[in-house]
Protein backbone atom coordinates (compact mmCIF):
# COMPACT_ATOMS: atom_id res chain seq x y z
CA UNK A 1 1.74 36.34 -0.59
CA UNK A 2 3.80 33.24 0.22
CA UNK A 3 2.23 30.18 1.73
CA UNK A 4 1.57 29.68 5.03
CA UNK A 5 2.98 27.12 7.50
CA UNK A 6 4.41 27.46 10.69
CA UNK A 7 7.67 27.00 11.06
CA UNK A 8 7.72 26.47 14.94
CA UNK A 9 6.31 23.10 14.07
CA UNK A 10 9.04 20.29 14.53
CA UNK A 11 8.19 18.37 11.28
CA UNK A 12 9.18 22.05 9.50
CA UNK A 13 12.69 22.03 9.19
CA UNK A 14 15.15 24.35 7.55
CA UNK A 15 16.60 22.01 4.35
CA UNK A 16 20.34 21.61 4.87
CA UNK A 17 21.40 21.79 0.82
CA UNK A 18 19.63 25.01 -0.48
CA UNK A 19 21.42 27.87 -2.43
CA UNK A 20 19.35 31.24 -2.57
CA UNK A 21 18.60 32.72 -5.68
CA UNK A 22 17.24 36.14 -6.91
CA UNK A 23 13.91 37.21 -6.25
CA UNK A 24 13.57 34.39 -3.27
CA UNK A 25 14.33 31.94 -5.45
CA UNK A 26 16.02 28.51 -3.73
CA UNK A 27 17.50 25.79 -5.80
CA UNK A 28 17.12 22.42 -3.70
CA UNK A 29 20.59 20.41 -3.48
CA UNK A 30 18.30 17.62 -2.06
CA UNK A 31 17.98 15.10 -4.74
CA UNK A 32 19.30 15.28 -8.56
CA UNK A 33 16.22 17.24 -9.76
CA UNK A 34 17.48 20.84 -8.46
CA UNK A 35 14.44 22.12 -8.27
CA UNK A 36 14.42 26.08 -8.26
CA UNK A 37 11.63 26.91 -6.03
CA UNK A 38 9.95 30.17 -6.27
CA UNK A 39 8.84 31.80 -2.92
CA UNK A 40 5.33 30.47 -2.00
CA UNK A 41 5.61 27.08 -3.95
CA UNK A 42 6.99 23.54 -3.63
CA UNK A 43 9.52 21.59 -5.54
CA UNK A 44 8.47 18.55 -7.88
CA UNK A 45 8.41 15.94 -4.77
CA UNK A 46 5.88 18.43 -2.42
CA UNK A 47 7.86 17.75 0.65
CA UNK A 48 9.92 20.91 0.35
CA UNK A 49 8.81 24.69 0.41
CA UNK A 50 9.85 28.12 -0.37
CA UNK A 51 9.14 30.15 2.91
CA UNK A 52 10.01 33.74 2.76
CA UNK A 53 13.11 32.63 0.40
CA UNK A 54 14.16 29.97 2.76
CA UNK A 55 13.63 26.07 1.91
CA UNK A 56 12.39 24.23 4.41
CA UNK A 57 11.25 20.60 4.85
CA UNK A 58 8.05 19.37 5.97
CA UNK A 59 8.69 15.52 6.64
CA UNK A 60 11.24 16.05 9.13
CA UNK A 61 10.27 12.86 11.35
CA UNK A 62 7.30 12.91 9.67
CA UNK A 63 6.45 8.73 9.18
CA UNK A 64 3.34 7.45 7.26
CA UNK A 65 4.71 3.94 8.03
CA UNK A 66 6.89 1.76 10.16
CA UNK A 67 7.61 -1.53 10.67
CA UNK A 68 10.20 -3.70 11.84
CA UNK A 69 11.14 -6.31 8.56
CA UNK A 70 13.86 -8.42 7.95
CA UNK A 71 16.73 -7.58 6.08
CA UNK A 72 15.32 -10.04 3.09
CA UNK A 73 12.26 -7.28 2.58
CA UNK A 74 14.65 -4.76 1.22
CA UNK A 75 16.47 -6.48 -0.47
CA UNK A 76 19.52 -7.25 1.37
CA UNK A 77 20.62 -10.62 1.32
CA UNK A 78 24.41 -9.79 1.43
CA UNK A 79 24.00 -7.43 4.16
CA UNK A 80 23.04 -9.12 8.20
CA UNK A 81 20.26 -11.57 6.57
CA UNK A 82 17.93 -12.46 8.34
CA UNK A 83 17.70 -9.65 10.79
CA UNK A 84 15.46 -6.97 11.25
CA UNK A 85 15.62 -2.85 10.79
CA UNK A 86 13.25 -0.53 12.03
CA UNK A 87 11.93 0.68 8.66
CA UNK A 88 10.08 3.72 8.45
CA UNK A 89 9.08 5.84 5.68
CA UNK A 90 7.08 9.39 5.05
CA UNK A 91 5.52 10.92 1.77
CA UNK A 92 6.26 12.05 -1.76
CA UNK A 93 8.62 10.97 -4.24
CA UNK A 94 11.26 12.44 -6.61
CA UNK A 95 10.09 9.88 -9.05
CA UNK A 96 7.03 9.61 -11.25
CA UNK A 97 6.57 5.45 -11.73
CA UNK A 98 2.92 4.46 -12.30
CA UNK A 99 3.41 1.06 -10.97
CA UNK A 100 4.00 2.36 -7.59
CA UNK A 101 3.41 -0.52 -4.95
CA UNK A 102 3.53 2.03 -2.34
CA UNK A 103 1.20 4.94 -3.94
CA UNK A 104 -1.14 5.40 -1.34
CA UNK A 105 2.37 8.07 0.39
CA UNK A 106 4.65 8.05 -2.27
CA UNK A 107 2.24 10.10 -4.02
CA UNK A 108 0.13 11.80 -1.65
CA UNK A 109 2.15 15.38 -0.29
CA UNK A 110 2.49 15.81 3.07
CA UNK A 111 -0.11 17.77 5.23
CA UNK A 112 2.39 20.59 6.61
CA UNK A 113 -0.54 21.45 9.80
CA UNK A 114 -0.31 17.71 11.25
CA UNK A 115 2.07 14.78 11.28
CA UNK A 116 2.69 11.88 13.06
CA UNK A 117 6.06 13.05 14.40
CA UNK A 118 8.49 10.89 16.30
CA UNK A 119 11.91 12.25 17.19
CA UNK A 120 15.33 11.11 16.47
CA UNK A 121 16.04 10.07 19.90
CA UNK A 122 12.88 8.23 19.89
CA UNK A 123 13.20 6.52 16.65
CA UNK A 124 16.60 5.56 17.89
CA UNK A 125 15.00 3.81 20.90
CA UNK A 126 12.46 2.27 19.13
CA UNK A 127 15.36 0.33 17.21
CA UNK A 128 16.43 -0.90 20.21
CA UNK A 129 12.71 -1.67 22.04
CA UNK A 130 11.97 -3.64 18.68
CA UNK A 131 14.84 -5.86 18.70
CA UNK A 132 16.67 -4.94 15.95
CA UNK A 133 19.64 -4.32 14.33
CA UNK A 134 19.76 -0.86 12.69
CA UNK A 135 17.39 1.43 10.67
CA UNK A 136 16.20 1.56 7.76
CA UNK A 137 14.47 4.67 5.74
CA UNK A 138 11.77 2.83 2.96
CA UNK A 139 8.26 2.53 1.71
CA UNK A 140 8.47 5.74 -0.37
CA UNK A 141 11.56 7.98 -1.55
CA UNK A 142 14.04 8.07 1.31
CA UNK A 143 16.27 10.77 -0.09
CA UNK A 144 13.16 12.97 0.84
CA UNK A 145 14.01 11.86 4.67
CA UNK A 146 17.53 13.55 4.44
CA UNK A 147 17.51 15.69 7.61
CA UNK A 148 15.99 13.45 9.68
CA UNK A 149 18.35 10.56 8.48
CA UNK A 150 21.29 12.26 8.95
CA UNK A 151 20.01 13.14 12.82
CA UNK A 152 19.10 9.52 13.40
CA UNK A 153 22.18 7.73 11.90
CA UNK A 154 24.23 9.68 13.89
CA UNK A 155 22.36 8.65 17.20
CA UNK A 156 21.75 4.91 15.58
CA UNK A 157 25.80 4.75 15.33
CA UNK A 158 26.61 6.02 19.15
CA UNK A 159 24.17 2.97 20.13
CA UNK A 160 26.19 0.44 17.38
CA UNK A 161 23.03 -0.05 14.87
CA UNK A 162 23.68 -0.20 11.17
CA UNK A 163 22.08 2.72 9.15
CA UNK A 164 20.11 1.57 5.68
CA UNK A 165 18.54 3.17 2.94
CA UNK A 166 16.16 1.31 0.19
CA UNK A 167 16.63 3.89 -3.30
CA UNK A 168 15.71 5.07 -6.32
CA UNK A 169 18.85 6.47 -6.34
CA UNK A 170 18.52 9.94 -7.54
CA UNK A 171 20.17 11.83 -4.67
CA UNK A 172 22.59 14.40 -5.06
CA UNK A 173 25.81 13.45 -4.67
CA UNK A 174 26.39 15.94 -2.34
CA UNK A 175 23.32 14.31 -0.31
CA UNK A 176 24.94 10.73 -0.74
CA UNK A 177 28.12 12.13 0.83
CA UNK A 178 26.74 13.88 3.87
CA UNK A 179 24.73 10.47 4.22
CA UNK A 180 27.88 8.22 4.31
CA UNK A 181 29.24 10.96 6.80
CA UNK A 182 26.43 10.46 9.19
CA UNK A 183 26.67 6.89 8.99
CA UNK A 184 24.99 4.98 6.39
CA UNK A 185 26.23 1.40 6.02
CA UNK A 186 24.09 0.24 3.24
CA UNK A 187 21.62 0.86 0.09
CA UNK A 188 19.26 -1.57 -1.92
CA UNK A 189 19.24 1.04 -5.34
CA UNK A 190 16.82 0.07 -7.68
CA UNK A 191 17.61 1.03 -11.24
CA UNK A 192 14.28 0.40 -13.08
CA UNK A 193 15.74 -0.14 -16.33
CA UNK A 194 17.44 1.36 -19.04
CA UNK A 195 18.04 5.22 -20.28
CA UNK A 196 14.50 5.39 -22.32
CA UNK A 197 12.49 3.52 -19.78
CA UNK A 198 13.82 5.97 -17.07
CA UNK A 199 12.90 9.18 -18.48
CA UNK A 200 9.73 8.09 -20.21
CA UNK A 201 8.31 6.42 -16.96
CA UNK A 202 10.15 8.18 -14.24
CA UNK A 203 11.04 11.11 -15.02
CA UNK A 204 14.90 10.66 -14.54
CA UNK A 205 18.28 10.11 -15.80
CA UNK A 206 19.65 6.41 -14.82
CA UNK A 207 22.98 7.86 -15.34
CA UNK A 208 22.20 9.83 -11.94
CA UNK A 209 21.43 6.43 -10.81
CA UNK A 210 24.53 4.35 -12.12
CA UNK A 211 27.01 7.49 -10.20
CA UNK A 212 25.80 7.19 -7.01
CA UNK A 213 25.95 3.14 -7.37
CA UNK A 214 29.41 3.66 -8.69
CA UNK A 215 29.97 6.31 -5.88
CA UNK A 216 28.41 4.39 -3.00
CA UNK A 217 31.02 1.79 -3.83
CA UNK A 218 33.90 3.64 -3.52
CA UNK A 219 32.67 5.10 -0.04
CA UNK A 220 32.77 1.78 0.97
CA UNK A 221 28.78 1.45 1.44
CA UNK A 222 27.50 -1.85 1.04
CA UNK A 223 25.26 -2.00 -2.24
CA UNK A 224 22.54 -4.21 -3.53
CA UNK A 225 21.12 -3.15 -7.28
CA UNK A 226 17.41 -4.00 -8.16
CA UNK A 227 15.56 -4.11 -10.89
CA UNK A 228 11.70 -4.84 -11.11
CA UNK A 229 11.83 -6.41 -14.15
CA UNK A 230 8.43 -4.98 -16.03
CA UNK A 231 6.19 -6.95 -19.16
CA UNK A 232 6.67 -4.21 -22.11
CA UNK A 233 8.84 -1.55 -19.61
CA UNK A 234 11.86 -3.27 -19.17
CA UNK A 235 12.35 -6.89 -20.02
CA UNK A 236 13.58 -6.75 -23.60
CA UNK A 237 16.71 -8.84 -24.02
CA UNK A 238 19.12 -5.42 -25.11
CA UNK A 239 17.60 -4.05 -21.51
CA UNK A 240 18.82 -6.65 -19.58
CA UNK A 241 21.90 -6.99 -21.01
CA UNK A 242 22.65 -3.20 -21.08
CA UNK A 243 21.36 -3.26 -17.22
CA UNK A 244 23.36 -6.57 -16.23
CA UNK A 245 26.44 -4.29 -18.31
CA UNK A 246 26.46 -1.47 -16.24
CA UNK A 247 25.81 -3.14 -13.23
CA UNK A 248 29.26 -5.04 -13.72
CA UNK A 249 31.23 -1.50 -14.38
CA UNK A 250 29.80 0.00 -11.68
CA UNK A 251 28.86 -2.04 -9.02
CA UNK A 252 31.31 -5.22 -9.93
CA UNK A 253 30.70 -9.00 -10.14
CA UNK A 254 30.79 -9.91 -6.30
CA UNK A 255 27.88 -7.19 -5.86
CA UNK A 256 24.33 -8.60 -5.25
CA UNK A 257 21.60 -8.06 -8.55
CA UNK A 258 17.66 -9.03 -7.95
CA UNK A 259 15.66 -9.17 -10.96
CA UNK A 260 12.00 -8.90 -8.45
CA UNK A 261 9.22 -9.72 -10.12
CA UNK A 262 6.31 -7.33 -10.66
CA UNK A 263 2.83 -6.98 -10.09
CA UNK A 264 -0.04 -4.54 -11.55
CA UNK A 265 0.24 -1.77 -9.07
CA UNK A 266 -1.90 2.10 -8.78
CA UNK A 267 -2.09 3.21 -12.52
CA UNK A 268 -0.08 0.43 -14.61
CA UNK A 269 -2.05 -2.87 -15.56
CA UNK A 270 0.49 -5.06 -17.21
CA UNK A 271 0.18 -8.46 -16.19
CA UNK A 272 2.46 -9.77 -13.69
CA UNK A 273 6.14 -10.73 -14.99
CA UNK A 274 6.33 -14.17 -16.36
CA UNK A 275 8.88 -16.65 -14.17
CA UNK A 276 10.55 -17.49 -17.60
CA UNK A 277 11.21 -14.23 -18.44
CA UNK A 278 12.95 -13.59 -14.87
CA UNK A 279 14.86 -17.09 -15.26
CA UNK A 280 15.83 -15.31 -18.77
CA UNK A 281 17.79 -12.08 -16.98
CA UNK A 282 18.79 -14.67 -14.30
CA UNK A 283 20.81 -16.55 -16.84
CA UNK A 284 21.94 -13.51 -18.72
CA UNK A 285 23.72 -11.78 -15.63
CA UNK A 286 25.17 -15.61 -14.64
CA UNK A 287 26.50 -15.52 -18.26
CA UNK A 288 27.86 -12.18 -18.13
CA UNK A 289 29.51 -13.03 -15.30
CA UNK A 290 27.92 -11.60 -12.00
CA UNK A 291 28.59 -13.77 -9.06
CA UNK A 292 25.16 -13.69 -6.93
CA UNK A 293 21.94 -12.99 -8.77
CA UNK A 294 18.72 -13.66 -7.50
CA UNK A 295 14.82 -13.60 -8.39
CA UNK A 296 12.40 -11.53 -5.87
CA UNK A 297 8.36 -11.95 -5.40
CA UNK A 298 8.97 -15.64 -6.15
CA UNK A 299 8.53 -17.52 -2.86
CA UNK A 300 10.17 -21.09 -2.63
CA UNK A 301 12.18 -20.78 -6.33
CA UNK A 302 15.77 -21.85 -6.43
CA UNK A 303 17.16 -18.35 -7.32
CA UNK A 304 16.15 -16.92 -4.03
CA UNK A 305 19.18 -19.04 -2.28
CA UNK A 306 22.67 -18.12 -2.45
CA UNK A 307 25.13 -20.60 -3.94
CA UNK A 308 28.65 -20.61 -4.01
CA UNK A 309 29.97 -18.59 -6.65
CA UNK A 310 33.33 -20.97 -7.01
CA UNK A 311 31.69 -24.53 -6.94
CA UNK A 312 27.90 -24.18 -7.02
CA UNK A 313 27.24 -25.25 -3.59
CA UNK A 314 24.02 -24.28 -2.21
CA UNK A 315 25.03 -21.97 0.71
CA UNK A 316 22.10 -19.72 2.32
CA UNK A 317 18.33 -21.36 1.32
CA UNK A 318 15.30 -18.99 1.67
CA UNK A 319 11.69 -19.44 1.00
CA UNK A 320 10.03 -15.93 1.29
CA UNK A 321 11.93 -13.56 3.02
CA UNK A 322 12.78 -16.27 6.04
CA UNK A 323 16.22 -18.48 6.13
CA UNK A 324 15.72 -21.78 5.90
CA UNK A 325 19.12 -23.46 6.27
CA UNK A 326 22.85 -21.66 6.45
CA UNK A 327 25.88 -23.58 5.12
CA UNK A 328 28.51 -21.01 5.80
CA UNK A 329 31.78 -21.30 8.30
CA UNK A 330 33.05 -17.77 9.17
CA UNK A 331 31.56 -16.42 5.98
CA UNK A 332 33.50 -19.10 3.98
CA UNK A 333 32.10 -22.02 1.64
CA UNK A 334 31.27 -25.18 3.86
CA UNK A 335 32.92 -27.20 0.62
CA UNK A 336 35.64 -25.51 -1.39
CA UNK A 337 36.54 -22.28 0.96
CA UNK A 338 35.43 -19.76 -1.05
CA UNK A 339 34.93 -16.53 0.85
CA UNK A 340 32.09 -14.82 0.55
CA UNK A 341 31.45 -11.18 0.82
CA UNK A 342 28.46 -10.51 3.19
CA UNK A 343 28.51 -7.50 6.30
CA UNK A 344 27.09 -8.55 9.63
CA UNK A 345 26.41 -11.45 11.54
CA UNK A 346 23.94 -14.01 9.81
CA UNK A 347 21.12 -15.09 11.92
CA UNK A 348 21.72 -18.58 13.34
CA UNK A 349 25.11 -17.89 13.43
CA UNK A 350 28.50 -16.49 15.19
């Protein structure tokens, strides 16, 4: 006997990447898990279900949260700072991270008999009634949003908004395509560490992670990598380096790394990271040879600005996630020239 949820409900969608199986069997195409879901049960994140043999999603404008926060929340500093994106996220995860700062969705499943449902055409006007620029899918896994996403950057782009996404990363790359094709513009991937501190912690492969940075790239999305830099997880000096590595083959120099520092978060109790040891990967990526890096959850320090990469003047100053001062001319260093690669209009500026 198979579970039961109704179908007719419009947060129960049919899941656009599914391949039947024998015996009702579905393998999701969703994310890089491939779950093969038996009829009656759910795949590892609980947002999608075997019905009768079919997959189906049941977060399909389904949002636990929404906000409108500026493009520095995300991170995106490269990428319209200082304006906002209606950011909304739903529940589960495709991840397993015990330092979850967003638990309280990411790993509760969703209740398939009620949700607080909004529409793509309404989510689309909400961009617009708040003021800002574009959307943005957050909070928990957004990969989990995938049909709704697709629905809403297609209506986001026919009203000229930008269409974000902030990422573990571990999408298909099938799912990363049909994202690009709907219109996303940009994604804030964060890559919590290295090979062994992926799969003991999360439950993933950061080589899944590193393709679709590499491949994002080469669509021409604008990327950002992350990496909350964790006391005993992640913050050994061969992790940095081997992160701060790999972010230079596949992302490149001119692309935007944040070492964010972490607190003690759900079922993880390491004490929060140390400002040296975030100055520490700071300097190693400046060393390697990265062109912006910067230090998150560290209101009013130095690394949050932007300085030219050429001569070292300070060009974009920050305290939080607010811009304090801009010292840019059509994108360009105020001093020597240099030209420097950010999407959008900057806040305070033409």
């Amino acid at each position: 006997m198979g579970i039961q949820i109704d179908i007719r409900r419009p947060w129960v969608r049919r899941a656009r990447l599914q391949t039947e199986l024998s015996d009702k069997r579905v393998r999701c195409g969703t994310c890089a898990h491939g779950c093969i879901i038996g009829e009656g049960e759910f795949g590892r994140c609980r947002t999608r279900a075997n019905i009768d043999g079919f997959l189906y999603t049941l977060v399909y404008g389904h949002i636990s949260s929404l906000s409108a926060n500026p493009a520095e929340k995300k991170p995106f500093f490269h990428f319209w700072p200082g304006h906002r994106f209606l950011t909304a996220g739903t529940y589960g995860c495709t991840f397993t991270c015990p330092w979850c700062q967003n638990w309280p969705i990411s790993k509760t499943p969703p209740d398939p008999e009620k949700a607080n449902y909004v529409g793509a055409e309404d989510f689309v006007e909400l961009i617009l009634r708040e003021g800002c620029v574009g959307s943005c899918f957050s909070f928990n896994e957004p990969t989990l949003f995938f049909e709704y996403a697709l629905d809403v950057f297609q209506l986001a782009k026919q009203k000229g908004f930008v269409n974000t996404f902030v990422t573990n990363g571990y999408m298909s790359s099938k799912t990363l395509q049909m994202l690009h094709e709907a219109g996303l513009d940009a994604i804030s991937v964060d890559v919590k560490g290295d090979i062994a501190a992926v799969r003991k912690y999360c439950g993933g492969d950061v080589e899944v992670v590193w393709r679709n940075v590499r491949e994002a790239k080469r669509l021409g999305i604008h990327v950002e990598v992350v990496n909350l830099l964790i006391p005993g997880v992640n913050d050994r000096e061969d992790q940095i380096r081997y992160l701060v590595r790999r972010h230079l083959r596949e992302a490149g120099r001119e692309t935007p790394l944040h070492f964010t520092r972490y607190y003690p978060a759900y079922e993880f109790d390491a004490p929060p990271t140390p400002i040296p040891t975030l100055e520490f990967a700071h300097g190693i990526a400046k060393s390697e040879g990265i062109e912006f890096v910067y230090l998150g959850n560290v209101p009013g320090h130095p690394y949050e600005n932007t300085y030219c990469p050429k001569c070292g003047t300070l060009l974009i100053e920050r305290y939080g996630l607010e811009l304090v001062r801009v010292r840019l001319r059509e994108k360009r260093c105020v001093k020597c020239g240099e030209r420097i690669p950010i999407r959008g209009r900057i806040l305070g500026t033409l």
